[in-house]
Protein backbone atom coordinates (compact mmCIF):
# COMPACT_ATOMS: atom_id res chain seq x y z
CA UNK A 1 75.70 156.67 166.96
CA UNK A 2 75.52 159.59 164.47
CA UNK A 3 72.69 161.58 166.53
CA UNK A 4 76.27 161.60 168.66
CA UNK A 5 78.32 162.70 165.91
CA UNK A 6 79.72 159.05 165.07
CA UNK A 7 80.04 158.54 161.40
CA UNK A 8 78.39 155.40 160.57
CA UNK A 9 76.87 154.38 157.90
CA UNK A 10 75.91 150.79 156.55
CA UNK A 11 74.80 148.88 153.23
CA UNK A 12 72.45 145.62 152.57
CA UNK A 13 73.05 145.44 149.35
CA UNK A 14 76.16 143.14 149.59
CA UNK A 15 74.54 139.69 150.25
CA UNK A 16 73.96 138.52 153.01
CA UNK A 17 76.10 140.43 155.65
CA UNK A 18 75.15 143.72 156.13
CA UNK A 19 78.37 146.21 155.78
CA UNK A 20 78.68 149.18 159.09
CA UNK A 21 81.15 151.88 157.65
CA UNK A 22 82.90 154.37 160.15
CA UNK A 23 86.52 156.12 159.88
CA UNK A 24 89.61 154.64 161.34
CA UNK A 25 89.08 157.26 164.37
CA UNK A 26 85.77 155.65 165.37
CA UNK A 27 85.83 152.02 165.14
CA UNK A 28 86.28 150.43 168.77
CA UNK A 29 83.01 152.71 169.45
CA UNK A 30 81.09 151.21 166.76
CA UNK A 31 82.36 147.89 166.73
CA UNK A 32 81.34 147.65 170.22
CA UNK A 33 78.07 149.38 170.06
CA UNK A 34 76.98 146.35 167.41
CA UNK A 35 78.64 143.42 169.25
CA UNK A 36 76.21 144.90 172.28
CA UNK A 37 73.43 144.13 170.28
CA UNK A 38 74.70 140.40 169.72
CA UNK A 39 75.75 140.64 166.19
CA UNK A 40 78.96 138.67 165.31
CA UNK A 41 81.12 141.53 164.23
CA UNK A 42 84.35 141.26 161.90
CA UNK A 43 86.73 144.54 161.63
CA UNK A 44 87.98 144.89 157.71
CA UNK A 45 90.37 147.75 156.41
CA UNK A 46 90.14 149.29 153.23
CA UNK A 47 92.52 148.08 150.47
CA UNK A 48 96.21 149.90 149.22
CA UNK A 49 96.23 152.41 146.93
CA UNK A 50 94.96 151.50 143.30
CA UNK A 51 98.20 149.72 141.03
CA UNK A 52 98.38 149.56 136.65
CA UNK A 53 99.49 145.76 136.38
CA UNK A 54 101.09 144.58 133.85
CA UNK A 55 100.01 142.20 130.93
CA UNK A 56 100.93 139.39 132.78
CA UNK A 57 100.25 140.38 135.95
CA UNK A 58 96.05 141.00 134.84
CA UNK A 59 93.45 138.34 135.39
CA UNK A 60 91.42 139.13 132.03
């Protein structure tokens, strides 16, 4: 994919699963180019913008 200028980029050091990254623009094209290869794929979005929570809102 990125010898065809698709950004994509992935990690093995989260466990298990190993992590593709790509931008929003590009991920039918590599979602499908690893389901052809017969891995189970899942599709996961980067989180909001970062938030201060309050004192009673924190977990620690």
């Amino acid at each position: 994919l990125r010898e065809e200028g698709v950004p994509a980029y992935f990690s093995t050091d989260t466990g298990a699963s190993v992590y593709v990254n790509t931008t929003a623009n590009h991920v039918d094209r590599v979602e499908a180019a690893i389901a052809d290869l017969g891995v189970e794929t899942r599709i996961w979005t980067v989180g909001g913008p970062a938030a201060v929570l309050d004192d009673d809102e924190a977990l620690f």
